[in-house]
C-alpha atoms as a PDB file:
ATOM      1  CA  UNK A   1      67.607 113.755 108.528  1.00  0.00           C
ATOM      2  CA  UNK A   2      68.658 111.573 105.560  1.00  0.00           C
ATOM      3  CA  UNK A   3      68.294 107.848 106.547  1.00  0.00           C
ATOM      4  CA  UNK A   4      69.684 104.462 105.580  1.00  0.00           C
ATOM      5  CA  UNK A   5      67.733 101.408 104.453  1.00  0.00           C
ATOM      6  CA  UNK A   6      69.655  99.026 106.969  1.00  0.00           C
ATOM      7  CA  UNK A   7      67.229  96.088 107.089  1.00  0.00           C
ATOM      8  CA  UNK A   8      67.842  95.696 103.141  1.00  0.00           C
ATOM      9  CA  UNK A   9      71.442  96.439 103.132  1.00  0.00           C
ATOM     10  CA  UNK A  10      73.274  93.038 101.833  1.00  0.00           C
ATOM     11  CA  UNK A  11      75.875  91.200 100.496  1.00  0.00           C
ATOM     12  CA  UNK A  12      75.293  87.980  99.418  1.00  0.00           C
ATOM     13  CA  UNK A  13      78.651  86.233 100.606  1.00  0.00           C
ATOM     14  CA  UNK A  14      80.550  83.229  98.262  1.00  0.00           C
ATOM     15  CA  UNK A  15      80.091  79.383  98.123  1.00  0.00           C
ATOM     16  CA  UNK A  16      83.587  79.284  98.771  1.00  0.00           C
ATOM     17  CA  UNK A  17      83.657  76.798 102.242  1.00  0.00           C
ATOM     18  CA  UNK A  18      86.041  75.355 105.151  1.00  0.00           C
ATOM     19  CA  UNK A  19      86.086  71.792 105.890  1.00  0.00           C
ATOM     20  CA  UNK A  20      87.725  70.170 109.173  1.00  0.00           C
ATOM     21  CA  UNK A  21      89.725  68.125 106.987  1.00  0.00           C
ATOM     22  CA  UNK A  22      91.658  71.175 105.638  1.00  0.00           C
ATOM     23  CA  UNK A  23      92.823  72.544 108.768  1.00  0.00           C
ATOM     24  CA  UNK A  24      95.741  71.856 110.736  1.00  0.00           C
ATOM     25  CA  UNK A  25      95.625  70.499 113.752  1.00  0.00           C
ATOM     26  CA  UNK A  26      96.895  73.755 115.963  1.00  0.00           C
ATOM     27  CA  UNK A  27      94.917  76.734 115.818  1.00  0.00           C
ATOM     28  CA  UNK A  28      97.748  78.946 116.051  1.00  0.00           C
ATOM     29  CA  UNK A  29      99.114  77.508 112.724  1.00  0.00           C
ATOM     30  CA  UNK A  30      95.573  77.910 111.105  1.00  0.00           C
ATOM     31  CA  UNK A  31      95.415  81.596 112.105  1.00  0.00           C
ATOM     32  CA  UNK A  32      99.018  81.879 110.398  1.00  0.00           C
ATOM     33  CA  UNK A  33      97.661  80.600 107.349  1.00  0.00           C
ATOM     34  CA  UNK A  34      95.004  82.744 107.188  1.00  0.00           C
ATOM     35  CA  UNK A  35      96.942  85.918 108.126  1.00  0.00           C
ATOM     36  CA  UNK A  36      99.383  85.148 105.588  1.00  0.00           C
ATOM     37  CA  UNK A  37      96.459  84.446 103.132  1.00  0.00           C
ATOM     38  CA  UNK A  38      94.618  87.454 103.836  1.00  0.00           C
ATOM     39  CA  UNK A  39      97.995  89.913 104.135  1.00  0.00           C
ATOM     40  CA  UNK A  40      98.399  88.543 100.451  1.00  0.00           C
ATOM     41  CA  UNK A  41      95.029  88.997  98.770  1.00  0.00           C
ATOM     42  CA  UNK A  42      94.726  92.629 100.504  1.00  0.00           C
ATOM     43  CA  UNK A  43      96.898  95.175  98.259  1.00  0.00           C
ATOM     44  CA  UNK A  44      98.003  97.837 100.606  1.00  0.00           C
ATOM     45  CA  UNK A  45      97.839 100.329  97.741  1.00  0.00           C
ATOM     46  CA  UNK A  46      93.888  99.843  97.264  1.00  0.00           C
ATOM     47  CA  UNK A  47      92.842  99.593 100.869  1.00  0.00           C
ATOM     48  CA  UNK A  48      95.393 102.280 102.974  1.00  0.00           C
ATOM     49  CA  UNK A  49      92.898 101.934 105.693  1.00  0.00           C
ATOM     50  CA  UNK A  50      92.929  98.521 106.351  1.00  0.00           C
ATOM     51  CA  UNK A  51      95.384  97.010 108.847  1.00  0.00           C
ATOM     52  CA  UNK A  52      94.912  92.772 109.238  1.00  0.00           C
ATOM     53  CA  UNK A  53      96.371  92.924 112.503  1.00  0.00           C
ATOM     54  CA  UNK A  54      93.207  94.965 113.821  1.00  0.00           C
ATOM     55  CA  UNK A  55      91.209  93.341 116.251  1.00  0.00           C
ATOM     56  CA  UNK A  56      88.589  93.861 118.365  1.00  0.00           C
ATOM     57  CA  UNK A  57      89.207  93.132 122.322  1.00  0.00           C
ATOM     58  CA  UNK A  58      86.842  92.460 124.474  1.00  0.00           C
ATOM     59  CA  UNK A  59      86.898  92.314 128.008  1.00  0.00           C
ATOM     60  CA  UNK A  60      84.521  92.732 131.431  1.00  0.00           C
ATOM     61  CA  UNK A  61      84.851  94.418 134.657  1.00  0.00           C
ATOM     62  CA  UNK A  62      84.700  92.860 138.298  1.00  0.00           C
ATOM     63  CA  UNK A  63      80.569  93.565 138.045  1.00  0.00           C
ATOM     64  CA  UNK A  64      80.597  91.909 134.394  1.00  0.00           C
ATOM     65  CA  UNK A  65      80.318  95.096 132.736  1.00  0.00           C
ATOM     66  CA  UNK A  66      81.397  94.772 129.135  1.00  0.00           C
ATOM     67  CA  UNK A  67      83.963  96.851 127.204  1.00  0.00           C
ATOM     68  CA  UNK A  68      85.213  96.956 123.802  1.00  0.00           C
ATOM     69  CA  UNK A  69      87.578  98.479 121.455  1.00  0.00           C
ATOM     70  CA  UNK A  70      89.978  98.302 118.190  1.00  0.00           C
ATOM     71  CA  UNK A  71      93.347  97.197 119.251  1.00  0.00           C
ATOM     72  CA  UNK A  72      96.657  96.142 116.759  1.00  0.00           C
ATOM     73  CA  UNK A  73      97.480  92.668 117.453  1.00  0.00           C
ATOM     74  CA  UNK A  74     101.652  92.541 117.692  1.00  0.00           C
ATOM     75  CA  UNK A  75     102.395  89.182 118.624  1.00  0.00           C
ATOM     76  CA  UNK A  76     101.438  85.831 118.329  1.00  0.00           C
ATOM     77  CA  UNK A  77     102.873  81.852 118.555  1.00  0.00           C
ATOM     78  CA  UNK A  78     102.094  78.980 121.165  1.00  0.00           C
ATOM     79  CA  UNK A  79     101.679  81.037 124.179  1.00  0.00           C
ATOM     80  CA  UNK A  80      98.826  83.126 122.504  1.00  0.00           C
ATOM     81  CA  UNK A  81      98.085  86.221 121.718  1.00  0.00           C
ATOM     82  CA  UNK A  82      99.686  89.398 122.692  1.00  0.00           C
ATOM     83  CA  UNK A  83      98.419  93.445 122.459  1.00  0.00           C
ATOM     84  CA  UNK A  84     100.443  96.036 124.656  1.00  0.00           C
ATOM     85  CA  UNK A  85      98.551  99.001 126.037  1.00  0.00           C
ATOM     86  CA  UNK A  86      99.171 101.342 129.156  1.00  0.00           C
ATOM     87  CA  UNK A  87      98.446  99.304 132.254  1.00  0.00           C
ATOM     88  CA  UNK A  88      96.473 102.135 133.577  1.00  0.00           C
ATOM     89  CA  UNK A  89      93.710 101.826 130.681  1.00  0.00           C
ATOM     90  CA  UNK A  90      90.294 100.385 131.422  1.00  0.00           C
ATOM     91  CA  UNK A  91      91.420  97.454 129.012  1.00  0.00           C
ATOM     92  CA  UNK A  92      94.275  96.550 131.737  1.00  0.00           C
ATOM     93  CA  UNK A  93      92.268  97.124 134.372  1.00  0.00           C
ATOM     94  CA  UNK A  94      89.737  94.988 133.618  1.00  0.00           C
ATOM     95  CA  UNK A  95      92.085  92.271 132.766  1.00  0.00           C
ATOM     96  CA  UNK A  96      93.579  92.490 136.222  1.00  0.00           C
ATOM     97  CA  UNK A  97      90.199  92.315 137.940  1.00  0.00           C
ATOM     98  CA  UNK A  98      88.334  89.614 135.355  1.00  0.00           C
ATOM     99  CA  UNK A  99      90.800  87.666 132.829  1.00  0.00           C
ATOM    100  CA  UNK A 100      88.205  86.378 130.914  1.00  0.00           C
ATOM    101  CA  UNK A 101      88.839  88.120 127.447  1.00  0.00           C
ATOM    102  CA  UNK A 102      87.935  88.101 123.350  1.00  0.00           C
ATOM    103  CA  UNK A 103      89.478  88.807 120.353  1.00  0.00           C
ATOM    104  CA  UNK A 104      87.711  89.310 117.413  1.00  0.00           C
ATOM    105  CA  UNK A 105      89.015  89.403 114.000  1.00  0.00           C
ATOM    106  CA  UNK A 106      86.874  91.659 111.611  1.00  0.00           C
ATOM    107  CA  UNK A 107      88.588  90.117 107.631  1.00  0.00           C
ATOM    108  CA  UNK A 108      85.514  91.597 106.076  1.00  0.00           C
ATOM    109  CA  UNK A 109      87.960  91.426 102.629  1.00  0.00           C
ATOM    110  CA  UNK A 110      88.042  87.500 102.281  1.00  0.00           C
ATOM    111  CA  UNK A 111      84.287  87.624 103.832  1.00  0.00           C
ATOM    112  CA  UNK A 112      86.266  85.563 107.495  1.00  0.00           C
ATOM    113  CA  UNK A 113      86.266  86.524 110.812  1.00  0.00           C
ATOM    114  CA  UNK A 114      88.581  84.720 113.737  1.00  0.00           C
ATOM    115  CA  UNK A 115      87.203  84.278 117.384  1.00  0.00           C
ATOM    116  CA  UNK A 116      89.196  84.291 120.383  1.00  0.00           C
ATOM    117  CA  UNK A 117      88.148  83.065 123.630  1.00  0.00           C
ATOM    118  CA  UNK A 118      90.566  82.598 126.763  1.00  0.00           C
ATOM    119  CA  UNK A 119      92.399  84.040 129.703  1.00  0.00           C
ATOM    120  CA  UNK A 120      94.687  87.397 129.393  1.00  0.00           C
ATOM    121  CA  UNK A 121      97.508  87.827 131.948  1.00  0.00           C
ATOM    122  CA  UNK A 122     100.294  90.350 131.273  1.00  0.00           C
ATOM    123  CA  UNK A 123     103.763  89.909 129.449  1.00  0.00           C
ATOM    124  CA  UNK A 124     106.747  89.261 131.242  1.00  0.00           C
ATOM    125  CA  UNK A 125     108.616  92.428 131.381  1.00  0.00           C
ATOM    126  CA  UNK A 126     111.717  91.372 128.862  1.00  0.00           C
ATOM    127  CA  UNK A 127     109.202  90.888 125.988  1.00  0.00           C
ATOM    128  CA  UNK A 128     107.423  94.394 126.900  1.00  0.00           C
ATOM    129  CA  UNK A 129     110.815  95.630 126.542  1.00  0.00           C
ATOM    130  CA  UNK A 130     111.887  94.050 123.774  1.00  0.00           C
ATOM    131  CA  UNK A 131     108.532  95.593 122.254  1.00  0.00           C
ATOM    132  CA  UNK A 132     108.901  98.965 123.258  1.00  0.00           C
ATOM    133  CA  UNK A 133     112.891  99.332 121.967  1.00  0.00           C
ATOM    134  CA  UNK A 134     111.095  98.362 118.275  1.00  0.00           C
ATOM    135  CA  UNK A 135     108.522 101.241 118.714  1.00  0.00           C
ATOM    136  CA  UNK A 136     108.878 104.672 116.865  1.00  0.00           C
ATOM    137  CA  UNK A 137     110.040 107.573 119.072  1.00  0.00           C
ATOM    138  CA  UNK A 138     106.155 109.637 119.141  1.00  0.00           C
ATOM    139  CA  UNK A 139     105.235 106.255 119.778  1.00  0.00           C
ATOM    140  CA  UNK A 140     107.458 105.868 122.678  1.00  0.00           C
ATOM    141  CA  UNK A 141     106.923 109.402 124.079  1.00  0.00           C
ATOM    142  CA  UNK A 142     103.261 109.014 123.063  1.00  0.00           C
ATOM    143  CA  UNK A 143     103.148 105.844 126.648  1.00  0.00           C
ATOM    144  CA  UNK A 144     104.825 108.454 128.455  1.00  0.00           C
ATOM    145  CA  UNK A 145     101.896 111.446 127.822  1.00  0.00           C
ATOM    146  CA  UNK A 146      98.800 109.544 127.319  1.00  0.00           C
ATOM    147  CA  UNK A 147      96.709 108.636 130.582  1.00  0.00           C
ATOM    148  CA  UNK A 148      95.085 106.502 128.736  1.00  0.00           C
ATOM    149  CA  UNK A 149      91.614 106.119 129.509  1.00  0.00           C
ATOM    150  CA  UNK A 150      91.460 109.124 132.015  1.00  0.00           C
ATOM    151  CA  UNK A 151      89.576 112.473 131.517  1.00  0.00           C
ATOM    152  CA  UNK A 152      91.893 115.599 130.273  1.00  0.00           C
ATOM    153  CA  UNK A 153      91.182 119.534 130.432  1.00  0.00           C
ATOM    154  CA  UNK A 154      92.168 119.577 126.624  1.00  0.00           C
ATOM    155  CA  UNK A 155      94.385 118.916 123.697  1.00  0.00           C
ATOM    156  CA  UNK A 156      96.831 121.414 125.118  1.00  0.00           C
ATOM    157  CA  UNK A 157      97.476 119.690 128.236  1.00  0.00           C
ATOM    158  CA  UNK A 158      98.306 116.088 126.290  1.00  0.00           C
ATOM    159  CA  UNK A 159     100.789 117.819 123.947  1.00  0.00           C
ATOM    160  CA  UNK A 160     102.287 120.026 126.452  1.00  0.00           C
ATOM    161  CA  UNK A 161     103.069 116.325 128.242  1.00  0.00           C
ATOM    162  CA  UNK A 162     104.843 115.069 125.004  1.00  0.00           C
ATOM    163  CA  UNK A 163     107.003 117.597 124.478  1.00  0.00           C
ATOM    164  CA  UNK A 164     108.253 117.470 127.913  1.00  0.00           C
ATOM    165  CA  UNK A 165     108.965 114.042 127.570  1.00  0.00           C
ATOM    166  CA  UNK A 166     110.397 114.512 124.482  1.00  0.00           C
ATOM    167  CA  UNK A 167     113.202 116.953 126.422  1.00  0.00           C
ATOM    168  CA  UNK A 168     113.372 114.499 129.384  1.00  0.00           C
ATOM    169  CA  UNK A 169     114.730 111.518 127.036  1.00  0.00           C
ATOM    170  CA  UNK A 170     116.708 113.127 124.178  1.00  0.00           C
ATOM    171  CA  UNK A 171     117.994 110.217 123.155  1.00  0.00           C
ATOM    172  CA  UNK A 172     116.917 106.359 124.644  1.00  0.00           C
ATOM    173  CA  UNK A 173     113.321 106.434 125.376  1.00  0.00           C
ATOM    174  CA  UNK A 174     113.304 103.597 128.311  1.00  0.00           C
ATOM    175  CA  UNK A 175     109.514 101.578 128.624  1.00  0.00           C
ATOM    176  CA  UNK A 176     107.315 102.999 131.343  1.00  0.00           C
ATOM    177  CA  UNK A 177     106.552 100.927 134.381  1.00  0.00           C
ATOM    178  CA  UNK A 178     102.899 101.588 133.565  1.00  0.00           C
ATOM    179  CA  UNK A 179     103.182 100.329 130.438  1.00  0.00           C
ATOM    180  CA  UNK A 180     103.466  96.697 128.342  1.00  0.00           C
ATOM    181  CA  UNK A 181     101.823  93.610 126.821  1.00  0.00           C
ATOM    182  CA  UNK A 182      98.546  91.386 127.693  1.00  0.00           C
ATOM    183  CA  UNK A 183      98.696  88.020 126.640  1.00  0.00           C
ATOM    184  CA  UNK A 184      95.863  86.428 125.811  1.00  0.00           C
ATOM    185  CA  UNK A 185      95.794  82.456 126.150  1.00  0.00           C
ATOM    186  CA  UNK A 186      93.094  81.404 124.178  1.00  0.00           C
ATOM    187  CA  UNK A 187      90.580  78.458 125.554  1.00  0.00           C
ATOM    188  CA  UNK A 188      88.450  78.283 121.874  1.00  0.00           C
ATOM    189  CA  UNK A 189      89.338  79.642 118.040  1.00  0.00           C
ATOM    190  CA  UNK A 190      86.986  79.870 115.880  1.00  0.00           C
ATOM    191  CA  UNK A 191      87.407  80.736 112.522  1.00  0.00           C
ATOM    192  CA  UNK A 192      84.155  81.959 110.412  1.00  0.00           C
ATOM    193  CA  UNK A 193      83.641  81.946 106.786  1.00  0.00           C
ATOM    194  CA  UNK A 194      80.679  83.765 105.018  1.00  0.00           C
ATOM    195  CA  UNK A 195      78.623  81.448 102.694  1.00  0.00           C
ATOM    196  CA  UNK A 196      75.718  81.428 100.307  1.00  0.00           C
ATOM    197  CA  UNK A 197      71.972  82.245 101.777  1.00  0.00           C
ATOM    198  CA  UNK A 198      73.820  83.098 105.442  1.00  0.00           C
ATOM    199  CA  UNK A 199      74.900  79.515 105.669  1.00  0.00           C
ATOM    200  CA  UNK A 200      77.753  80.297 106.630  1.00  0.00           C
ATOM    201  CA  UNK A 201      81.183  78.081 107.576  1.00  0.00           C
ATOM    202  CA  UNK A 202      82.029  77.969 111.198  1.00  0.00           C
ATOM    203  CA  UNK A 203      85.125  75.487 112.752  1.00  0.00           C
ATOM    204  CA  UNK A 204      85.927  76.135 116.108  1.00  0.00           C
ATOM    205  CA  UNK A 205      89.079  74.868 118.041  1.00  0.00           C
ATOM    206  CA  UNK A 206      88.389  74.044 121.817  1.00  0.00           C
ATOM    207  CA  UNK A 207      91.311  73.628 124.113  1.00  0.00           C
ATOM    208  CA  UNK A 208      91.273  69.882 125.777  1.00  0.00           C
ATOM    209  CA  UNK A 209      94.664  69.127 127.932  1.00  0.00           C
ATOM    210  CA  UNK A 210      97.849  70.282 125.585  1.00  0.00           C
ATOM    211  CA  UNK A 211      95.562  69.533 122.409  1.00  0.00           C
ATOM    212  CA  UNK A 212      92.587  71.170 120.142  1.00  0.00           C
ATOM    213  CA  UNK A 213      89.235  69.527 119.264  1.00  0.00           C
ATOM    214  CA  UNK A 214      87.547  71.009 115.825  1.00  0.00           C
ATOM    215  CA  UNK A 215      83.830  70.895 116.162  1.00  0.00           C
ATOM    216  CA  UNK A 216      81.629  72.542 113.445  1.00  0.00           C
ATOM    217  CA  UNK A 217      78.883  75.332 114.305  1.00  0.00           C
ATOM    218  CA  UNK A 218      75.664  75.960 112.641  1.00  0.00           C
ATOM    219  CA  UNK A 219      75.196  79.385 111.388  1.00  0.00           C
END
């Protein structure tokens, strides 16, 4: 079996840094910046595969046990952070038995990552809707069929669902019950930057009252 070297693969990272004094005052309008940063030094063209609104959710079960997986981040402002998913998913469920939740943003491109730390509720129902009307048809059949989560006899038996979905709603698709956003109200943001000799950059907002303290990590 042909192996890989992983204990000498590297990439030395760039001097370029992040100081307190540079950041704004409201994490939610850092993140912005950054998106917008890293949306413009990404060319779609070169990298078809990479989508900025990716992120990593993490979340724990009544017992503690941890999950994780890749999710498309579709909303954000002062409330926090919103996903939407099928409520029946083990992402949803754990929500609704432990809040506690993480978002992790992977910007390998621009060498960053952003940290999210807080408490995920769901959406109110108008902005799930609101959502959902936006959403391409397969992708609005696509909450109908999917069980998400749940074991299936086969590939069959998921596309035999969509297509009768697909006849039940010929034209409107309306949002299923079992299905809408999480909203994640973050407690800490941090935002990572790689640096030279793994020193790298780390500012991280912590929530105190209705305002943000920026304290700087060590590597």
């Amino acid at each position: 079996m042909d192996t890989v070297d992983l204990a000498n693969l590297r990439r030395e990272y760039s001097d370029r840094g992040i100081e307190v004094t540079d950041f704004t005052a409201d994490p939610i309008e850092q993140f912005a910046r950054w998106f917008a940063e890293l949306d413009k030094a990404v060319p779609k063209s070169d990298t078809p595969w990479f989508e900025p609104n990716a992120t990593v959710l993490s979340t724990a079960d009544a017992e503690g046990r941890p999950s994780a997986r890749t999710v498309l981040l579709k909303r954000y402002g002062p409330d926090g952070f919103t996903v939407f998913t099928n409520y029946q998913s083990r992402k949803a469920r754990d929500v609704a038995a432990n809040p506690a939740a993480c978002l992790l943003f992977p910007w390998a491109p621009l060498a960053r990552q952003v940290i999210v730390t807080g408490t995920m509720t769901r959406s109110p129902e108008a902005e799930s809707d609101a959502y959902f009307a936006t959403r391409p048809r397969g992708a609005q059949l696509g909450a109908w069929a999917s069980e998400q989560s749940r074991a299936i006899p086969d590939r069959d038996w998921l596309d035999a669902r969509y297509e009768r979905f697909d006849r039940e709603f010929p034209d409107v698709v309306p949002r299923p019950p079992h299905w809408g956003g999480l909203l994640l109200v973050p407690e800490t943001v941090e935002f990572w930057q790689g640096r030279a000799s793994r020193l790298h950059d780390r500012l991280r907002y912590v929530r105190e009252g209705d305002k943000w303290r920026i304290e700087r990590l060590s590597p």
